[in-house]
Protein backbone atom coordinates (compact mmCIF):
# COMPACT_ATOMS: atom_id res chain seq x y z
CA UNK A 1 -19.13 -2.64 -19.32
CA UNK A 2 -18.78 -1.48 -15.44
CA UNK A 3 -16.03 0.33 -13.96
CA UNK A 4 -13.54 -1.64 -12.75
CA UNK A 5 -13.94 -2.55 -9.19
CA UNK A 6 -11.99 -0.80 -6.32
CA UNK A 7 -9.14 -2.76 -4.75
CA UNK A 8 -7.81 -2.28 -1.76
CA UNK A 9 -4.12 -3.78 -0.75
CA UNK A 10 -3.43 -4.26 2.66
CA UNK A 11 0.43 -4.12 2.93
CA UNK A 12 1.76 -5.27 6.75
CA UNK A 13 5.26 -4.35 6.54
CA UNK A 14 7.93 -4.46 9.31
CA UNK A 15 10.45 -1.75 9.84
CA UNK A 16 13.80 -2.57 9.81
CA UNK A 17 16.87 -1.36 12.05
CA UNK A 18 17.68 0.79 9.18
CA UNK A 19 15.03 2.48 8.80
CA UNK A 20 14.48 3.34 12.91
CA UNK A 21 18.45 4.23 12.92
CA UNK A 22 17.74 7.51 10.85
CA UNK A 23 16.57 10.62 12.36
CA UNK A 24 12.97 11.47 11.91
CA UNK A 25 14.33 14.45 9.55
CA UNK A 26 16.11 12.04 7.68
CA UNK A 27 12.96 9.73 7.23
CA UNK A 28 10.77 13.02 6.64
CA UNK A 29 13.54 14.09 4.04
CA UNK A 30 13.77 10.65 2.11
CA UNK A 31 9.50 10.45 2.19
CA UNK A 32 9.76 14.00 0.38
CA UNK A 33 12.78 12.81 -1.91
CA UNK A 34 11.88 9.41 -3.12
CA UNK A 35 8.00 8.10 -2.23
CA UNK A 36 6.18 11.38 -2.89
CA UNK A 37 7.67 11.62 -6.84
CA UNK A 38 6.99 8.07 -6.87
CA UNK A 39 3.23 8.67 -5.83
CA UNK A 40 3.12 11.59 -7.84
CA UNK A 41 3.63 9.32 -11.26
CA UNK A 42 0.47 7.37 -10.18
CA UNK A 43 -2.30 9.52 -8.63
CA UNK A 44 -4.63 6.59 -9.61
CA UNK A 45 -3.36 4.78 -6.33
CA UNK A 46 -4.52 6.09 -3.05
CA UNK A 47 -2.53 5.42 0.42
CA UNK A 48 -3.18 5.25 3.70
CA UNK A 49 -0.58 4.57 6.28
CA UNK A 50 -0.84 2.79 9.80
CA UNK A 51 1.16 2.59 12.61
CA UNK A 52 0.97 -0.81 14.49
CA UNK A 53 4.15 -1.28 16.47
CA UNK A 54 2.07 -0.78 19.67
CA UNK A 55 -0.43 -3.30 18.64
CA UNK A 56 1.33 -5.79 17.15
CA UNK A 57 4.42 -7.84 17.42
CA UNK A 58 4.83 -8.94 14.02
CA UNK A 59 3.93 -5.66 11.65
CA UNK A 60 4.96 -2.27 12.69
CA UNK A 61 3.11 -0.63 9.83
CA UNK A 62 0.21 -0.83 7.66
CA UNK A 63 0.13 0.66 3.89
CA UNK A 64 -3.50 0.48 2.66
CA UNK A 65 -3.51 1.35 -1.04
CA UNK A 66 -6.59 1.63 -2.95
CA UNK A 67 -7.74 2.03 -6.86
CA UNK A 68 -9.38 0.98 -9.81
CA UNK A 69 -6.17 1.01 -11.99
CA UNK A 70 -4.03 -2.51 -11.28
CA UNK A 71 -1.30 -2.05 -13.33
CA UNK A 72 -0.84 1.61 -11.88
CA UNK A 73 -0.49 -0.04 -8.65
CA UNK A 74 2.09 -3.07 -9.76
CA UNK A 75 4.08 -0.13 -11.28
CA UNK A 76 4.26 1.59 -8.33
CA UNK A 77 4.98 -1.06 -5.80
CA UNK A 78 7.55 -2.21 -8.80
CA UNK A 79 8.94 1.76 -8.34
CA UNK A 80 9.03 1.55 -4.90
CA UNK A 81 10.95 -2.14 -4.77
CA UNK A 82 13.95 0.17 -6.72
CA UNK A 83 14.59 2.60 -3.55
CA UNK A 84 15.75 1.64 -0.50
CA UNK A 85 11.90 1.72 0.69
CA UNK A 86 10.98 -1.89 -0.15
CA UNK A 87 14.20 -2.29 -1.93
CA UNK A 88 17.18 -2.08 1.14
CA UNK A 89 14.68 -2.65 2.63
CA UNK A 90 14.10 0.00 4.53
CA UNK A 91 10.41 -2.00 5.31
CA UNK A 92 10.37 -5.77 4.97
CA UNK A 93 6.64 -6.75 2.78
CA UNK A 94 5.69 -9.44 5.65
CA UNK A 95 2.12 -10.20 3.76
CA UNK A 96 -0.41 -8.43 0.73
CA UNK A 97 -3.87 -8.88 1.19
CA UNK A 98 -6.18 -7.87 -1.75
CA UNK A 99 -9.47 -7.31 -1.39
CA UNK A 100 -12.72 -5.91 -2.93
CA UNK A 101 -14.85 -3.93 -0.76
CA UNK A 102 -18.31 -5.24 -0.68
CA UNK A 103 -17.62 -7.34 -3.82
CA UNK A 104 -20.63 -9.77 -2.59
CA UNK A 105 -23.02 -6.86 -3.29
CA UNK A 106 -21.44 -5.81 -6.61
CA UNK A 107 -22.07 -9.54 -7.15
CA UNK A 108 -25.22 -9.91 -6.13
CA UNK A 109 -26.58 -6.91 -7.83
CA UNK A 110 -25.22 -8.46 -11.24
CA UNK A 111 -26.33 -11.50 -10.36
CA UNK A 112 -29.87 -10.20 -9.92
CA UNK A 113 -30.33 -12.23 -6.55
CA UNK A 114 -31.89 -10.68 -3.65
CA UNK A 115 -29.93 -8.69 -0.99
């Protein structure tokens, strides 16, 4: 059997007026408090971290999570739905888009067709 197949999650959240009322300490503070043990119970998930506001009207920020390990990643969006993060929210989840980076090749390779 393979290894599983990397997944990415692309995560376009939207701050809230919450969230942009604290003080950058008091964001910086709550990060170190709260999301870091969080991340620290699941070191199979990876994240990156975007900021759109200037790009976008509709997401402010993008969370790009990666890893092989699924139900590491459900528990830790499930972990991060019981703080204020995802759970006030602090962040509204506008959309989750899965994907599998070059999955056609994976596919293709197992499939033994040409590339």
């Amino acid at each position: 059997m393979t290894d599983a197949p990397k997944i990415t999650f692309f995560m376009l959240l939207r701050s809230s007026p919450a969230w942009l009322a604290l003080t950058r300490e008091a964001r910086f503070a709550f990060i170190e408090a709260t999301i870091k043990p969080i991340f620290a119970r699941y070191p199979q998930v990876a994240l990156r971290f975007y900021d759109a506001e200037a790009f976008s009207g509709r997401a402010t920020d993008v969370a790009v999570f990666e890893t092989r390990d699924l139900r590491a990643y459900y528990f830790l969006i499930d972990a991060l739905r019981d703080t204020p993060f995802l759970g006030l929210p602090y962040f509204e989840v506008l959309e989750i888009i899965p994907a599998v980076e070059d999955g056609y090749l994976e596919y293709t390779e197992a499939e033994g067709l040409a590339a």
